[in-house]
Protein backbone atom coordinates (compact mmCIF):
# COMPACT_ATOMS: atom_id res chain seq x y z
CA UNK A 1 8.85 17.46 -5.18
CA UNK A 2 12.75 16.43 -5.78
CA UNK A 3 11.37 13.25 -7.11
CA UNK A 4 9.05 12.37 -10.09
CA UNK A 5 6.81 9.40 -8.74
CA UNK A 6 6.07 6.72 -11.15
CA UNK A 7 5.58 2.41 -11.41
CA UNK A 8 7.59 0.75 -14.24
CA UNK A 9 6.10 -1.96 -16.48
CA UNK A 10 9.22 -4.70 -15.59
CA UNK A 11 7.79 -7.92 -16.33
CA UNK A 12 9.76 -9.90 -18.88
CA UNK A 13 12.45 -6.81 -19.03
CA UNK A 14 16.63 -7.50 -18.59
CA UNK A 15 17.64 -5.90 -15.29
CA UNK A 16 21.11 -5.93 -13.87
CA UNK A 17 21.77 -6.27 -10.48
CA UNK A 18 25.27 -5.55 -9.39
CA UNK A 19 26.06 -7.41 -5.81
CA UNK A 20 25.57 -10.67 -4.85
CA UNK A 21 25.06 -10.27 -1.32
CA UNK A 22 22.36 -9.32 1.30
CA UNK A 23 21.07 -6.23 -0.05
CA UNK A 24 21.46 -7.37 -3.75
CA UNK A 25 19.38 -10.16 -2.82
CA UNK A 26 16.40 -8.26 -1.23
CA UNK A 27 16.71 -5.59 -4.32
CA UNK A 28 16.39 -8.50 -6.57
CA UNK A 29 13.61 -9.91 -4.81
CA UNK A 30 11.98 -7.04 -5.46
CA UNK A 31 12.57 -6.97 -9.14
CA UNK A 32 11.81 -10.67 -9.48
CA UNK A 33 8.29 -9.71 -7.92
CA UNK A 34 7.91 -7.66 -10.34
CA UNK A 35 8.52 -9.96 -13.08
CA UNK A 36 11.50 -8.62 -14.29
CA UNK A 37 14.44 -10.80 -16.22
CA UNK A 38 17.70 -10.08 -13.35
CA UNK A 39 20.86 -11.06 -14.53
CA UNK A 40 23.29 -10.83 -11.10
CA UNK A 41 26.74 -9.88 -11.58
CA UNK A 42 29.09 -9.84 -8.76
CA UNK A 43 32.73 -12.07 -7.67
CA UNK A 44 30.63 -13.81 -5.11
CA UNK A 45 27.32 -14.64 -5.06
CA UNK A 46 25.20 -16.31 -2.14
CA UNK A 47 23.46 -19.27 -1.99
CA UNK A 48 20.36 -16.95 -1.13
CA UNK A 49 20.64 -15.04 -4.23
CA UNK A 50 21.18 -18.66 -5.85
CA UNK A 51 18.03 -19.84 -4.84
CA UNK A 52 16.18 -16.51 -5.10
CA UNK A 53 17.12 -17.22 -9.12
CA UNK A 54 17.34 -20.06 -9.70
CA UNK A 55 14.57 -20.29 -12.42
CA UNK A 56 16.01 -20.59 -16.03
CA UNK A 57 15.05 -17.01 -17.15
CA UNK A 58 17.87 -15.24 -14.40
CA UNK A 59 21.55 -15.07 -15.40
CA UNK A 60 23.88 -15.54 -12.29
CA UNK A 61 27.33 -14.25 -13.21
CA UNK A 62 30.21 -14.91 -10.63
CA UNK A 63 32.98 -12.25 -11.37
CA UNK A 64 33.39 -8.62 -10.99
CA UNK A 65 31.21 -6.13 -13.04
CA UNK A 66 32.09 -5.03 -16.94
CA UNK A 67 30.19 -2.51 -18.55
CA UNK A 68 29.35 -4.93 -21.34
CA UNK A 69 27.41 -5.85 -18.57
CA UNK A 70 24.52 -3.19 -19.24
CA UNK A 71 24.00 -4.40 -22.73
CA UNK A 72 20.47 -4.99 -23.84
CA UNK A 73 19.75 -3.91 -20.00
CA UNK A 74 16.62 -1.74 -19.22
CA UNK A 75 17.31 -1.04 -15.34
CA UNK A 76 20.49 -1.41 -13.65
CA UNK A 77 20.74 -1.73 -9.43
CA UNK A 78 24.63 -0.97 -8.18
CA UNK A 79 24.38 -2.69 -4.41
CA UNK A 80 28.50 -3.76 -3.48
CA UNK A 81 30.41 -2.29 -0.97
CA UNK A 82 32.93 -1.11 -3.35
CA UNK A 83 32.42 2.90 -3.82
CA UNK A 84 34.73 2.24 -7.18
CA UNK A 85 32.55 -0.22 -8.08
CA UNK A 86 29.27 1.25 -7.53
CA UNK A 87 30.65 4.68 -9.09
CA UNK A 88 31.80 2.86 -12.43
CA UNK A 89 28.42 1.49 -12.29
CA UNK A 90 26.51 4.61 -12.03
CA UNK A 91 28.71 6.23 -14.94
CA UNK A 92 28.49 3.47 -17.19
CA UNK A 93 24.47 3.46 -17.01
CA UNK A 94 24.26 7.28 -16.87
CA UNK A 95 26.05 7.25 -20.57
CA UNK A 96 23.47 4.90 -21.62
CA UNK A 97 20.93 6.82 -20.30
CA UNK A 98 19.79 3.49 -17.97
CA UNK A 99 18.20 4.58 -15.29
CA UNK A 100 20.32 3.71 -12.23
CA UNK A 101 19.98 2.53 -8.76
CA UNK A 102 22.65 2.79 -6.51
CA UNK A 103 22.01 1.59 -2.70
CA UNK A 104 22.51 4.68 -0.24
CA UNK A 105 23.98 6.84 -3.00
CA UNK A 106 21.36 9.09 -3.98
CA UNK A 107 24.24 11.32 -5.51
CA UNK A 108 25.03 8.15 -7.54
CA UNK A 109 21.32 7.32 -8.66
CA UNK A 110 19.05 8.39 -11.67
CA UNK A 111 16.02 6.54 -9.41
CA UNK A 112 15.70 5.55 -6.09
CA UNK A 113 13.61 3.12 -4.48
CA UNK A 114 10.57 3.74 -1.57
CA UNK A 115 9.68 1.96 1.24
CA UNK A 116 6.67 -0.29 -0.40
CA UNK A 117 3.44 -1.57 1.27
CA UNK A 118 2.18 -4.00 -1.18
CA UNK A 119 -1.46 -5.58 -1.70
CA UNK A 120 -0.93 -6.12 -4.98
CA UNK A 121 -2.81 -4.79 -7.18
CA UNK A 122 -2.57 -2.38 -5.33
CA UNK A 123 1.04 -0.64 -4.41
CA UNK A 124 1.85 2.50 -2.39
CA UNK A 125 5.27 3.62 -2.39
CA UNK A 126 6.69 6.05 0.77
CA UNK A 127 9.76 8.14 -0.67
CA UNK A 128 11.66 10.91 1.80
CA UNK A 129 13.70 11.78 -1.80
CA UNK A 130 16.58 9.80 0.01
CA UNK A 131 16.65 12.37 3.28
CA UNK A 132 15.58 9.93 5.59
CA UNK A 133 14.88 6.12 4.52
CA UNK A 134 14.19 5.67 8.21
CA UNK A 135 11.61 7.88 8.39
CA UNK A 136 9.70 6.67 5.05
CA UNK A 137 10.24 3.03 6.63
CA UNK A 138 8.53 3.71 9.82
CA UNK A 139 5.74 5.70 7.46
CA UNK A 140 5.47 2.34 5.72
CA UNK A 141 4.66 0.22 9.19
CA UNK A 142 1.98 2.65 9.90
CA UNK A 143 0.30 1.95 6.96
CA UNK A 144 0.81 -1.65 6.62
CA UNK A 145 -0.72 -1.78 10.16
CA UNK A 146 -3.88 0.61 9.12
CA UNK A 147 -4.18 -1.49 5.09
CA UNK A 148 -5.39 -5.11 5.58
CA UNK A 149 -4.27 -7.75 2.88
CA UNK A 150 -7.84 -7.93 1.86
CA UNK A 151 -7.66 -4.56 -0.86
CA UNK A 152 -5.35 -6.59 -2.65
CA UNK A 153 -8.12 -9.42 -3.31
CA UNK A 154 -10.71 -6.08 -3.74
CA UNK A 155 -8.57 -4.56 -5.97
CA UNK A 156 -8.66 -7.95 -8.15
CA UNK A 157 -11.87 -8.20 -7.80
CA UNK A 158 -12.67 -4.44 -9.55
CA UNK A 159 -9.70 -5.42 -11.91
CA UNK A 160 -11.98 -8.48 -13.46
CA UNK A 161 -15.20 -6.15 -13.76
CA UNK A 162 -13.13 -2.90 -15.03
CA UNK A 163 -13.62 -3.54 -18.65
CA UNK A 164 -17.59 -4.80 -18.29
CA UNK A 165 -18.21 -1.77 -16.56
CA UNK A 166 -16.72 0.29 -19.41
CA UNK A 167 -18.84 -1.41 -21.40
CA UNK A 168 -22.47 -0.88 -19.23
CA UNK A 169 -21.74 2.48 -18.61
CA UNK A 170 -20.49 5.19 -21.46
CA UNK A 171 -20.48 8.04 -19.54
CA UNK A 172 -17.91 8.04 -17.14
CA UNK A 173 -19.27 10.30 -14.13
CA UNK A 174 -21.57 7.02 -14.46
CA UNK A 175 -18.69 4.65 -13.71
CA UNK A 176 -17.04 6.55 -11.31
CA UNK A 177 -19.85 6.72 -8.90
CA UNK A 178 -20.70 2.80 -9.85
CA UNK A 179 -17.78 1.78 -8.65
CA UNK A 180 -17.70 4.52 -5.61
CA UNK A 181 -21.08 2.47 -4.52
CA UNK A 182 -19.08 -0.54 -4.84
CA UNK A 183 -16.21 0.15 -3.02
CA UNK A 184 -17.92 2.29 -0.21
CA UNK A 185 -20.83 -0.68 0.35
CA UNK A 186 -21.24 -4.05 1.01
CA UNK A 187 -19.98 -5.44 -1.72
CA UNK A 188 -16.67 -4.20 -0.31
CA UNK A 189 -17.84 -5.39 3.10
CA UNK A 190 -18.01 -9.08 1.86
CA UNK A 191 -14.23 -8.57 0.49
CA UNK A 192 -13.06 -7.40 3.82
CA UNK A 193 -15.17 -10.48 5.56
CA UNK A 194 -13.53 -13.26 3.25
CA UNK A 195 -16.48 -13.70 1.47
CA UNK A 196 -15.62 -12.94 -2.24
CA UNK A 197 -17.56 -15.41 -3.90
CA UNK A 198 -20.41 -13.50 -2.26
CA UNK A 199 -18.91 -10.12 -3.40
CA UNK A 200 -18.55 -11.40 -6.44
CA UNK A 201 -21.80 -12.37 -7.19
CA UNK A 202 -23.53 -8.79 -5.34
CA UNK A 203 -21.14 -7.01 -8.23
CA UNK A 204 -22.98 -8.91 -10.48
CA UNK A 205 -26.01 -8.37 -10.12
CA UNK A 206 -25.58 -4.61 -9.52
CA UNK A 207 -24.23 -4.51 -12.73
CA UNK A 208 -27.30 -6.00 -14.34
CA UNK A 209 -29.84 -4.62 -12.43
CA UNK A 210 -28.72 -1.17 -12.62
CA UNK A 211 -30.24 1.76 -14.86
CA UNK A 212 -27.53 3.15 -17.09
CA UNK A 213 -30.26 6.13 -18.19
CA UNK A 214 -30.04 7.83 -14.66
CA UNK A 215 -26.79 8.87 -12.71
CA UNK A 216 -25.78 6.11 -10.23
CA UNK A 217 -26.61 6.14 -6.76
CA UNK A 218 -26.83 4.53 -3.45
CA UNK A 219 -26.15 4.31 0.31
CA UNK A 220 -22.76 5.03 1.64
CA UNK A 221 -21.00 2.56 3.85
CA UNK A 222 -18.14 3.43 6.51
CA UNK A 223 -16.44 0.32 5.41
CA UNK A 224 -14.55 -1.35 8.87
CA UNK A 225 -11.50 -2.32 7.13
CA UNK A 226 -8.95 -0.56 10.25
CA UNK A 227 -9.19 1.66 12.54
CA UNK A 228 -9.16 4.89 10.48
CA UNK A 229 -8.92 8.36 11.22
CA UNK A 230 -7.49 8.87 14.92
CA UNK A 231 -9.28 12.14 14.92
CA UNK A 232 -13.07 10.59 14.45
């Protein structure tokens, strides 16, 4: 593994984008969904990246890049078509020890940046280390086609229960197979069907009716949320 595979906490944190064109603007879309602070520095910026920021809390900055640029930063993005540019960028952040992002330059990054399916909460990243974005791009359509939006509102769902579950069960071989009931039954079912007031109020009621004394268990469910395995 060339790569060390981790999700940064970004919301409400400075990030510098340098660019202010088409790939600057989809790298700071990404860090705006994320919640993150951008502050875009670059001689020209487009009136995508303009409206893309235009909330109070994003700095737009129309001239070329100084390093005074990375104070108070936390995560810096290099995406110009200036090798000089991108280069002083990657220096400049390395001696801060920033971690650094710089588009198609894996030579020039400290981080790089996956393909991302996202049903938030619930992210999965697809990284080739930089060998073959292509590759971890067509990975990605596979599994956006095979992930329906609907984990993202089951994921919520467990989210809201998480900490009254902690609190029903202390053992946590308990827990785990309380929520593998959950998530493998129809409570899951009703997510996948739009019904989540329904799921909602199955979770419940299996939370109240169940006996904390005795391991959890139940039926198992082959939820229909895609069309699964090829090989079944």
């Amino acid at each position: 593994m060339d790569y060390f595979p981790l999700f940064f906490d970004l919301k409400g944190k400075p990030c510098l984008v340098v660019g202010g064109g088409d790939v600057a603007v989809r790298k700071a879309g990404l860090l705006k969904r994320a919640g993150a602070h951008i502050s875009v520095v670059a001689p020209h910026i487009s009136s995508e990246m303009k409206t893309l920021l235009a909330a109070q809390e994003h700095v737009l900055i129309e001239r070329g890049y100084q390093t005074a640029d990375l104070d108070d930063k936390q995560l810096v993005i290099a995406a110009t078509n200036n090798l000089a540019v991108n280069e002083q960028v990657s220096d400049d952040a390395r001696q801060r020890s920033l971690p650094v992002n710089v588009v198609d330059n894996p030579d020039l990054c400290t981080f790089i940046l996956p393909a991302i399916v996202d049903r938030s909460p619930i992210v999965i990243g697809v990284s080739s280390g930089g060998q073959s974005p292509v590759l971890a791009r067509l990975i990605r359509a596979r599994l956006e086609s095979t992930i329906p939006a609907s984990y993202g509102k089951l994921g919520k769902l467990v989210g809201s229960f998480r900490q009254q579950v902690k609190d029903k069960f202390n053992d946590i071989n308990q827990r785990r197979n309380f929520w593998e009931n959950v998530l493998t039954g129809p409570i899951a079912e009703y997510v996948f069907a739009g019904k989540e007031q329904q799921a909602e109020a199955m979770l419940n009621s299996a939370l109240e009716n169940v006996d904390t004394t005795l391991p959890v268990k139940g039926e198992v469910y082959l939820v229909g949320a895609g069309p699964g395995d090829p090989d079944l």
